[in-house]
C-alpha atoms as a PDB file:
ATOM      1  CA  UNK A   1     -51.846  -6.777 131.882  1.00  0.00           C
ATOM      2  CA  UNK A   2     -52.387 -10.353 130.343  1.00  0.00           C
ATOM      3  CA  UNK A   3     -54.096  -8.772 127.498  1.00  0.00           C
ATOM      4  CA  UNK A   4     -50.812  -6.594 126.829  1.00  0.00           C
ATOM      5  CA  UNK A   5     -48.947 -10.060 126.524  1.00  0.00           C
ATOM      6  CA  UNK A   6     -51.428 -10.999 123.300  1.00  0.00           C
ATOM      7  CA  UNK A   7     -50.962  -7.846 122.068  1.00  0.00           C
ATOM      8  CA  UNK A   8     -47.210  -7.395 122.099  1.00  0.00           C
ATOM      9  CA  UNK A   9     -46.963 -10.827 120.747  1.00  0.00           C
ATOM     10  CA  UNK A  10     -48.973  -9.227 117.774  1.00  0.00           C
ATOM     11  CA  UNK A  11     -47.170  -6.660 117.181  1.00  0.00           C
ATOM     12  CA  UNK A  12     -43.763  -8.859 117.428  1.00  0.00           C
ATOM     13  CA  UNK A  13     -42.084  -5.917 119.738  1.00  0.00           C
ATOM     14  CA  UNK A  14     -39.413  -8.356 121.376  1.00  0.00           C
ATOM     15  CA  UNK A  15     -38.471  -5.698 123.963  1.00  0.00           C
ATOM     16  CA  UNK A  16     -41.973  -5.134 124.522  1.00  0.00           C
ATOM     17  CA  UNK A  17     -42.043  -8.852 125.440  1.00  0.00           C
ATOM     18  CA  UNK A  18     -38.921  -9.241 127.423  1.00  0.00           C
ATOM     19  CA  UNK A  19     -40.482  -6.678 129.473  1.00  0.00           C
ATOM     20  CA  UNK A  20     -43.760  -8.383 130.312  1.00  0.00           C
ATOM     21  CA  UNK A  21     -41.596 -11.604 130.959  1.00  0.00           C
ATOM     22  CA  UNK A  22     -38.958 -10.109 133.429  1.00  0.00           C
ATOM     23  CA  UNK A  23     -42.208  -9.050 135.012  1.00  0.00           C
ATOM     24  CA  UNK A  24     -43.231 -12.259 135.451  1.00  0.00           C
ATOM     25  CA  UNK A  25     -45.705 -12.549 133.263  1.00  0.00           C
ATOM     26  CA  UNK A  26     -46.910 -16.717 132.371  1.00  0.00           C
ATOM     27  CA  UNK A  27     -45.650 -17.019 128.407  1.00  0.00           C
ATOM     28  CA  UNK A  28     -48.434 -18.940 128.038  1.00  0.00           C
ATOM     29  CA  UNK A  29     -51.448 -16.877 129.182  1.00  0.00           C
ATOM     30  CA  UNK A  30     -54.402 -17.401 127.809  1.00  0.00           C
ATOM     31  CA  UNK A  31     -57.488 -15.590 126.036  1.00  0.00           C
ATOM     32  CA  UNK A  32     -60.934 -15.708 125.670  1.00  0.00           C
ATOM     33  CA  UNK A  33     -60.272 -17.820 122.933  1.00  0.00           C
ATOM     34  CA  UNK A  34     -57.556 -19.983 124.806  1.00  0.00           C
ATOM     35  CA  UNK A  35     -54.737 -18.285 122.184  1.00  0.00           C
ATOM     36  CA  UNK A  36     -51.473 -18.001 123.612  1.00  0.00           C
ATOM     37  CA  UNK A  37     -49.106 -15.379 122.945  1.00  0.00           C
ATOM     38  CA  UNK A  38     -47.615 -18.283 120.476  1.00  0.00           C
ATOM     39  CA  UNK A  39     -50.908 -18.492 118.426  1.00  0.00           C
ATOM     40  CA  UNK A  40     -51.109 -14.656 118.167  1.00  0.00           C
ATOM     41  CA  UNK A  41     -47.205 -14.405 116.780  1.00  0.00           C
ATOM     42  CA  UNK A  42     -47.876 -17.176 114.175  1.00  0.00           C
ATOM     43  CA  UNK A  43     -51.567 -16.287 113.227  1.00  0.00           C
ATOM     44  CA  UNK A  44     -49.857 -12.015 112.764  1.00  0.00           C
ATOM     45  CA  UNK A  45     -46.870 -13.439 111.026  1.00  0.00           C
ATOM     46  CA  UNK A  46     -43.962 -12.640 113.156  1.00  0.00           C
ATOM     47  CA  UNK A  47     -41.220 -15.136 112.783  1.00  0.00           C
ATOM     48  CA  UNK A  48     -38.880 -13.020 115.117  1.00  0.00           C
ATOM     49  CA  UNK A  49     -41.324 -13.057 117.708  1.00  0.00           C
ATOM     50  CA  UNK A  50     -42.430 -16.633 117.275  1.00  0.00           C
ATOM     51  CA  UNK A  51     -38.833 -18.007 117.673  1.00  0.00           C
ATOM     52  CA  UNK A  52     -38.394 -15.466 120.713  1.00  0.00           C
ATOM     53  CA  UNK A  53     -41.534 -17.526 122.587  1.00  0.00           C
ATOM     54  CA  UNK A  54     -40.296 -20.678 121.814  1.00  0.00           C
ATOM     55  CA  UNK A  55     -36.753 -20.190 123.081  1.00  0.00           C
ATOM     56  CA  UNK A  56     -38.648 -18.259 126.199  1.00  0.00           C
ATOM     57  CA  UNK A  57     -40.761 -21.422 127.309  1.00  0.00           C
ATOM     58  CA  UNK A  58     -43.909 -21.154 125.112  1.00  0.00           C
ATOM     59  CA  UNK A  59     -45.947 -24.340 124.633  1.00  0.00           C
ATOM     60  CA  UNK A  60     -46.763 -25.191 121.809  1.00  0.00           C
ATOM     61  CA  UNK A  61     -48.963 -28.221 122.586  1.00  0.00           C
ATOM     62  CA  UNK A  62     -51.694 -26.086 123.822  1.00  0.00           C
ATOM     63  CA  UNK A  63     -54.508 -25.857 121.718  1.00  0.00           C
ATOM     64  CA  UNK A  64     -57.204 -22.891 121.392  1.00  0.00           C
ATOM     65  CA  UNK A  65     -61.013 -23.320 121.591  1.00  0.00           C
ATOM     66  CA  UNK A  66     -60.818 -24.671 117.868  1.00  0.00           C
ATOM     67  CA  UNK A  67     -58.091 -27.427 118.457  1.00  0.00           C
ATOM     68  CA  UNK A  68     -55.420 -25.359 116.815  1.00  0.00           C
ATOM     69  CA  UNK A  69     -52.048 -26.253 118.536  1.00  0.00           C
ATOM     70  CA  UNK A  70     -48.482 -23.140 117.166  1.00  0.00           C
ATOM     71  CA  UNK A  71     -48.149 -26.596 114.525  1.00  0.00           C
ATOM     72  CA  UNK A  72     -51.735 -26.290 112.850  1.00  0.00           C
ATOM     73  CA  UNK A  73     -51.383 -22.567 112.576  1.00  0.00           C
ATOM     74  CA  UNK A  74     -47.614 -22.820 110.968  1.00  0.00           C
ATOM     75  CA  UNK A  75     -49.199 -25.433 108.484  1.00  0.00           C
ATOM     76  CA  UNK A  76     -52.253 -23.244 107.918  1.00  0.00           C
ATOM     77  CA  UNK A  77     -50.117 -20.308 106.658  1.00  0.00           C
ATOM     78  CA  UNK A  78     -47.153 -22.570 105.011  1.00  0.00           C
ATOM     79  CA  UNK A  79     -44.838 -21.456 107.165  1.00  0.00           C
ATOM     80  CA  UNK A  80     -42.235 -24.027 107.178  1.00  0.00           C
ATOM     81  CA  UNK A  81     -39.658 -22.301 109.173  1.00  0.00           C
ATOM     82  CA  UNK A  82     -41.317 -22.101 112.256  1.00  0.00           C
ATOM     83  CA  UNK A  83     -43.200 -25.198 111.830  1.00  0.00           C
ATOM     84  CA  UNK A  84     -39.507 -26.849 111.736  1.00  0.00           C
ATOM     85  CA  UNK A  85     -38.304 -24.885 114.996  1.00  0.00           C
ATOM     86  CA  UNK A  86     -41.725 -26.236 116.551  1.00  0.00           C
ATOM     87  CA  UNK A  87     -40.751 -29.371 116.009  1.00  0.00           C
ATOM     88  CA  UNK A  88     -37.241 -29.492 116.642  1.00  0.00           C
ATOM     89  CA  UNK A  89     -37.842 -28.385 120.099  1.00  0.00           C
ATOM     90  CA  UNK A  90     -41.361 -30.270 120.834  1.00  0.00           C
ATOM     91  CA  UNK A  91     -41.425 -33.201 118.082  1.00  0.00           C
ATOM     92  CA  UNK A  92     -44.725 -35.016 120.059  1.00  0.00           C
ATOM     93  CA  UNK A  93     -46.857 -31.808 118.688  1.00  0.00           C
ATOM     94  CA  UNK A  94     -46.533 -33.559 115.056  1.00  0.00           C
ATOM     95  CA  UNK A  95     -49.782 -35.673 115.531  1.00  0.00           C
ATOM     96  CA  UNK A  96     -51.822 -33.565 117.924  1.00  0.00           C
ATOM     97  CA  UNK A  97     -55.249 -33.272 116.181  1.00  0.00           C
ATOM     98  CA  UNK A  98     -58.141 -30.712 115.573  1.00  0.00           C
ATOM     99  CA  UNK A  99     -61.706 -31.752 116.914  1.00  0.00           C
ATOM    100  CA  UNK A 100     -62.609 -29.834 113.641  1.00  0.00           C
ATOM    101  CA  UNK A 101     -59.993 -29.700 111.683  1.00  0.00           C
ATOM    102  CA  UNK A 102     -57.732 -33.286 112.100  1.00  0.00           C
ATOM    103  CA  UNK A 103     -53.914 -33.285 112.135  1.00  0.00           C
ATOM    104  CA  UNK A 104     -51.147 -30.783 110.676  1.00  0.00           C
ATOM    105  CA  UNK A 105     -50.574 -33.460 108.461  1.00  0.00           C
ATOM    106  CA  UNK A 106     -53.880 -33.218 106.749  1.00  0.00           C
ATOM    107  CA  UNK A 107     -54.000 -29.616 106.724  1.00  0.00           C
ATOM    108  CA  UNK A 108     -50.456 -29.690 104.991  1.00  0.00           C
ATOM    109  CA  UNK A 109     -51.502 -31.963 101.693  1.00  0.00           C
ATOM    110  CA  UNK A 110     -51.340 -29.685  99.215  1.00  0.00           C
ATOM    111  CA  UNK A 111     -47.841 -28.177 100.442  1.00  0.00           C
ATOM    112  CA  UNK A 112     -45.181 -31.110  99.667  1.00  0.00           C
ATOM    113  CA  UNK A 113     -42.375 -29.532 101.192  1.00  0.00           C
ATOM    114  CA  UNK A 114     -44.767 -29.358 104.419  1.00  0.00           C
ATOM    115  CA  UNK A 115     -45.955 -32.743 103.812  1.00  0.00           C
ATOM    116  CA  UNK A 116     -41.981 -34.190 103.855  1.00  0.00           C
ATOM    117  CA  UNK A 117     -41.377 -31.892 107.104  1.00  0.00           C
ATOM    118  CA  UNK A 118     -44.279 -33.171 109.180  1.00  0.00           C
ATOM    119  CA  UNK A 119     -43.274 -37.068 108.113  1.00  0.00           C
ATOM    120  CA  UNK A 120     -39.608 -36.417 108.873  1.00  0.00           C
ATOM    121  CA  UNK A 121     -40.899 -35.619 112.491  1.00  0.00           C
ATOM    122  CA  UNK A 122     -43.097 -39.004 112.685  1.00  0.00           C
ATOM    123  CA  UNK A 123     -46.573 -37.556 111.462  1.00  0.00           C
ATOM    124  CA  UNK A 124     -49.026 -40.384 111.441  1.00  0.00           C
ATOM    125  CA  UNK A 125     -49.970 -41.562 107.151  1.00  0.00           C
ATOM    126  CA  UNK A 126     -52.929 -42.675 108.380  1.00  0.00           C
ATOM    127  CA  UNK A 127     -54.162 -40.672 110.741  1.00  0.00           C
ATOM    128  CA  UNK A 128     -57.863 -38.940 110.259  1.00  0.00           C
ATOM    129  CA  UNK A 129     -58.776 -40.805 107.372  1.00  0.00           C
ATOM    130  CA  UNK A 130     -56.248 -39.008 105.207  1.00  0.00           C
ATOM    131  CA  UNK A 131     -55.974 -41.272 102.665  1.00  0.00           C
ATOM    132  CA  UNK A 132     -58.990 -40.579 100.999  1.00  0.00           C
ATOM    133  CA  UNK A 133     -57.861 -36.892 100.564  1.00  0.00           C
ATOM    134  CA  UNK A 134     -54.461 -37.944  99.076  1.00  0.00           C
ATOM    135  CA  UNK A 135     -56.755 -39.787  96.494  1.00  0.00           C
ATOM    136  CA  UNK A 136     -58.855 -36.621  96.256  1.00  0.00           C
ATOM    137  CA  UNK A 137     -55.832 -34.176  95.535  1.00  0.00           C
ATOM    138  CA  UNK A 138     -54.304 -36.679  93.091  1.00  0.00           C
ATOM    139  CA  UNK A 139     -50.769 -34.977  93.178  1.00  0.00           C
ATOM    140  CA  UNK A 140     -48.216 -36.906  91.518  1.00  0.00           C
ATOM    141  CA  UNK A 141     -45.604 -36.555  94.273  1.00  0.00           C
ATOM    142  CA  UNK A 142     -48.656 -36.816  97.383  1.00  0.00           C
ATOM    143  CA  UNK A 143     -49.133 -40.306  95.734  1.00  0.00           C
ATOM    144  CA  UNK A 144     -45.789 -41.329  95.845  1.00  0.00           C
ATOM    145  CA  UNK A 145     -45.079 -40.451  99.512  1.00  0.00           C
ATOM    146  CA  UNK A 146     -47.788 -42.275 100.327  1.00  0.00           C
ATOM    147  CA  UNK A 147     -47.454 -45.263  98.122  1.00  0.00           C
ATOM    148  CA  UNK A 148     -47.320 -47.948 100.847  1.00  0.00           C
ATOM    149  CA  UNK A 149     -50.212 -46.716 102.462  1.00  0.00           C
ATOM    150  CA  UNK A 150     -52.226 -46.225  99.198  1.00  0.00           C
ATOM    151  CA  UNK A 151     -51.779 -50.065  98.167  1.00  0.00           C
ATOM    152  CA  UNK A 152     -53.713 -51.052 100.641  1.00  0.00           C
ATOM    153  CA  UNK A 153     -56.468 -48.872 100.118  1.00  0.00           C
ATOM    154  CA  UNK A 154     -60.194 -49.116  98.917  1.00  0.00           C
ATOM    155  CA  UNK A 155     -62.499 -46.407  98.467  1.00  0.00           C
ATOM    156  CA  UNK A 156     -65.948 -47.101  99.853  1.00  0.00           C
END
């Protein structure tokens, strides 16, 4: 049955969904992979049922076996919709950070729009060494977003 939960989460069948939960079903089960049914909506690209989760009690502060919290996976497919509902409703996920892959923040650099969003909701400038990337992208705009914390900086 928990499996179903992953699986109708993919396939973005709301009733499906509203079924499992009525059931009494935990929103937030987990798979082998520690993927909620959050993770599955946004990694199969279903906004409907994304929003659906998040209005139903989904978490999206847990992270799966890679460190990917619903924010990192939003970022990852420039999905700036639901990264905005994310953090409208749970603005502490902005700086929650990847063993492997760092903060949304980082993963967001070469999406401006994404990059404004994530500061908006508090996103840490200087978190996992980022300032070395905005160097490394050298994007007009990145620069200027990040002009205070670029004055300071030397490059080893």
């Amino acid at each position: 049955m928990n499996e179903d939960i992953h699986d109708i989460a993919e396939s973005g069948s709301i009733e499906d969904m509203q079924i499992l939960l009525k059931k009494g079903i935990n929103i937030n089960t987990l798979d082998e992979d520690d993927n909620t049914p959050l993770h599955f909506s946004i990694d199969r690209k279903e906004p409907e049922m994304t929003l659906f989760l998040l209005e139903n009690g989904a978490d999206p502060t847990i992270q799966n076996d890679e460190g990917y919290t619903a924010l990192h996976l939003s970022v990852l497919y420039q999905n700036i919709e639901i990264a905005e509902a994310i953090l409208k409703r749970f603005p502490q996920v902005v700086n929650i950070e990847s063993e492997e892959w760092g903060s949304p923040l980082l993963q967001a650099l070469q999406n401006i729009e994404m990059v404004k969003l994530l500061i908006a909701y508090g996103a840490n400038k200087q978190a996992d060494n980022i300032l070395p990337h905005v160097k490394a992208y050298d994007i007009d705009e990145l620069s200027e977003i990040f002009s205070e914390e670029l004055k300071g900086f030397k490059e080893l």
